[in-house]
C-alpha atoms as a PDB file:
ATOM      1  CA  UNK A   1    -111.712  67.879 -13.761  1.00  0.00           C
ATOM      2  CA  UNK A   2    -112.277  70.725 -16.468  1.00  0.00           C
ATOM      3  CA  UNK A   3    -110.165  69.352 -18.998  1.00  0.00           C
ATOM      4  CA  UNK A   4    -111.954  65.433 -18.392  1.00  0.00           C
ATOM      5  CA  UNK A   5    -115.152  67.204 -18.946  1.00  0.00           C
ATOM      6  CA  UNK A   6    -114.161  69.346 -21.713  1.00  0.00           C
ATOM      7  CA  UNK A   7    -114.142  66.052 -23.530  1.00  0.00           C
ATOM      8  CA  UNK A   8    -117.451  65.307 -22.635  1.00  0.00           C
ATOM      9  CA  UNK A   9    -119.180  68.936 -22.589  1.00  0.00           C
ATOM     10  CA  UNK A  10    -119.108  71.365 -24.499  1.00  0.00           C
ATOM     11  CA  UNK A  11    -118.840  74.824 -22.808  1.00  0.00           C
ATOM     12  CA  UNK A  12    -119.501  78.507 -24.186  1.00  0.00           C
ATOM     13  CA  UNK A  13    -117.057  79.657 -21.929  1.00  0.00           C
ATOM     14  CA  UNK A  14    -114.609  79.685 -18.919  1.00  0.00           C
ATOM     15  CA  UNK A  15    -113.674  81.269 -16.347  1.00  0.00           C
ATOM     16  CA  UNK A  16    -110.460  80.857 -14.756  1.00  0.00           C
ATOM     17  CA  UNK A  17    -107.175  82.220 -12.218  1.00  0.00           C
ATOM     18  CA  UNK A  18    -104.055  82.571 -13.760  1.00  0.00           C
ATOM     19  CA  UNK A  19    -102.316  81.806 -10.642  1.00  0.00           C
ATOM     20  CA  UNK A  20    -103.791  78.050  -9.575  1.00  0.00           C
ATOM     21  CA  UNK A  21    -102.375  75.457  -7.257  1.00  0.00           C
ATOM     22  CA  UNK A  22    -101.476  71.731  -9.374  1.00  0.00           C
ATOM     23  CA  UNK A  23    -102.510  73.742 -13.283  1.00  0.00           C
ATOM     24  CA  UNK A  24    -102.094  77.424 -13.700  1.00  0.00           C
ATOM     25  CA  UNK A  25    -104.384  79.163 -16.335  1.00  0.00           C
ATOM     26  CA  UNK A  26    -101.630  79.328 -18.909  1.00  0.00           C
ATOM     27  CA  UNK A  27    -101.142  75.440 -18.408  1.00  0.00           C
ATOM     28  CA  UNK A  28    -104.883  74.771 -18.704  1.00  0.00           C
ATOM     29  CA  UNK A  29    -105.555  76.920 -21.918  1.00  0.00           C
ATOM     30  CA  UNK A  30    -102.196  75.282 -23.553  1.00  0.00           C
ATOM     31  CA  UNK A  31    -103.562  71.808 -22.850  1.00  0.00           C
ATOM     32  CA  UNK A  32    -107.392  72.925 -24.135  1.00  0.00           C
ATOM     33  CA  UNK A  33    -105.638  74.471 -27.475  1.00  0.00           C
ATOM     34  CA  UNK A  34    -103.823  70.785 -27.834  1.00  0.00           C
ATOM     35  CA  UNK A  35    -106.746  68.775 -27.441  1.00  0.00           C
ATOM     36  CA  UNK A  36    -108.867  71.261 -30.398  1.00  0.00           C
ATOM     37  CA  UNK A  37    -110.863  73.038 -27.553  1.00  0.00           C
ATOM     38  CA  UNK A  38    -111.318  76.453 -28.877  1.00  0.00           C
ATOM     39  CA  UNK A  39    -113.242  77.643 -25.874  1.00  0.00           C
ATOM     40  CA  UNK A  40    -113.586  81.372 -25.072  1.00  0.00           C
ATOM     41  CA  UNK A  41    -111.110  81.673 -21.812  1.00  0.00           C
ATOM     42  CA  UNK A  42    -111.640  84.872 -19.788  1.00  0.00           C
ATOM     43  CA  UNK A  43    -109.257  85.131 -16.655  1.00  0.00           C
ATOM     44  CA  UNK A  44    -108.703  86.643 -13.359  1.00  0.00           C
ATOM     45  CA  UNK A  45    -105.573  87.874 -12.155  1.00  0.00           C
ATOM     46  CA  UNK A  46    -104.155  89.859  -8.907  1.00  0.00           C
ATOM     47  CA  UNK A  47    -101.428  90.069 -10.917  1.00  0.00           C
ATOM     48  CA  UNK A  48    -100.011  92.075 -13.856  1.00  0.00           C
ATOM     49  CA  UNK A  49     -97.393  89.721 -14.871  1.00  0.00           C
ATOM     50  CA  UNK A  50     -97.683  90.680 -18.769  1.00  0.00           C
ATOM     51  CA  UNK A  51     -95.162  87.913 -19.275  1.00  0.00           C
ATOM     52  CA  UNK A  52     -98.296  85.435 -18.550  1.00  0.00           C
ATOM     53  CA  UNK A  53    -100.837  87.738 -19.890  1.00  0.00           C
ATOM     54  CA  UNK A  54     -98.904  87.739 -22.986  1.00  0.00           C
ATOM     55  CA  UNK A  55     -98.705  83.749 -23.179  1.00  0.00           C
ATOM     56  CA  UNK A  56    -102.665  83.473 -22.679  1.00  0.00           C
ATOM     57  CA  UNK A  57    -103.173  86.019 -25.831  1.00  0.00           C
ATOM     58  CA  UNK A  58    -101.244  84.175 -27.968  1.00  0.00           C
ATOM     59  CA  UNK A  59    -103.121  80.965 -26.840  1.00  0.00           C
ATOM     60  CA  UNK A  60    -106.064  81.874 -27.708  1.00  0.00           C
ATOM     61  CA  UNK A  61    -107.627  83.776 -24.409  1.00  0.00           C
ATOM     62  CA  UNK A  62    -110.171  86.076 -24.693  1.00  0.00           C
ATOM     63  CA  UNK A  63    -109.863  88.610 -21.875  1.00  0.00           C
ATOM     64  CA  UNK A  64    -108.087  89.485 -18.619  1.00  0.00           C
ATOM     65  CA  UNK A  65    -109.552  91.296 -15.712  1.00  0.00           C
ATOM     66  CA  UNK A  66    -107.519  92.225 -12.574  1.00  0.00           C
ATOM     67  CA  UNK A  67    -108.684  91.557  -9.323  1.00  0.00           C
ATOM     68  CA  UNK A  68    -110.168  93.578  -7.293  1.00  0.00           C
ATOM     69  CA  UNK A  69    -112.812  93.892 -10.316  1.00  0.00           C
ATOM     70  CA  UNK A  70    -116.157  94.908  -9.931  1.00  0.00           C
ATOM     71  CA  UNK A  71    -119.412  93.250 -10.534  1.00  0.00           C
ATOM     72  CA  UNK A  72    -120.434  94.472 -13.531  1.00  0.00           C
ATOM     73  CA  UNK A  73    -116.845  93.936 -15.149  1.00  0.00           C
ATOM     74  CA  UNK A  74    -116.925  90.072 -14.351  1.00  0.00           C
ATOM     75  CA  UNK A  75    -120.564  90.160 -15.472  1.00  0.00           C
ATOM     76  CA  UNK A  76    -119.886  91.816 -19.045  1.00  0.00           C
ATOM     77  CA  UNK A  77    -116.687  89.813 -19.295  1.00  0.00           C
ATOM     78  CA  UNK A  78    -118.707  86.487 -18.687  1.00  0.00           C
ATOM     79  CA  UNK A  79    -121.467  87.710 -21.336  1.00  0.00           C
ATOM     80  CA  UNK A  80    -119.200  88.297 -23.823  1.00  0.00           C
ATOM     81  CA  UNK A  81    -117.438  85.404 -23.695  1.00  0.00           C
ATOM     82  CA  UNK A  82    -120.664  83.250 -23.834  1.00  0.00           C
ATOM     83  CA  UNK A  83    -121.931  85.274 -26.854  1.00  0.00           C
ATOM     84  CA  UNK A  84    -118.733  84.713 -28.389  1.00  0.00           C
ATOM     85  CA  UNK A  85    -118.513  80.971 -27.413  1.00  0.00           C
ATOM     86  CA  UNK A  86    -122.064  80.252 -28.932  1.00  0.00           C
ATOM     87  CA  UNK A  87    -120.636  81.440 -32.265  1.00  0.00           C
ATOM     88  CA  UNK A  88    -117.932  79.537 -32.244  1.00  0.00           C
ATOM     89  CA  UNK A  89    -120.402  76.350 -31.790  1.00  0.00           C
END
């Protein structure tokens, strides 16, 4: 659904799991990267697999916060990425 209105939309950011049933994260940012969608990415993870963490850094993604995170973390995170996406646009 994301990547169908990716086409359509243009986002300032998103927020996404690395670890996803059907697309992982690292999947979804590949396929945004091959279609020219340089979107901020900024993902959650209850894992430290640096093997994956590494992948999404050289894609492109813009941050990585474990879970459990706290409020304010996600919150900053988010802003960031918005601020960041809006300069991009």
């Amino acid at each position: 659904i994301l990547l169908s209105a990716s086409e359509e939309y243009q986002f300032d950011a998103i927020l996404s799991d690395i670890n996803m049933p059907v697309l992982n994260g690292i999947e979804l940012l590949t396929q945004l990267r091959e279609n020219g969608i340089e979107v901020p990415v900024v993902f959650l993870t209850a894992y430290g697999d640096k093997e994956k963490i590494m992948a999404a850094l050289r894609l492109g993604a813009m941050e990585f916060l474990e879970k459990p995170y706290n409020k304010s973390q996600l919150l900053d995170a988010v802003k960031r990425a918005i601020e960041y996406g809006s300069l991009l646009r």
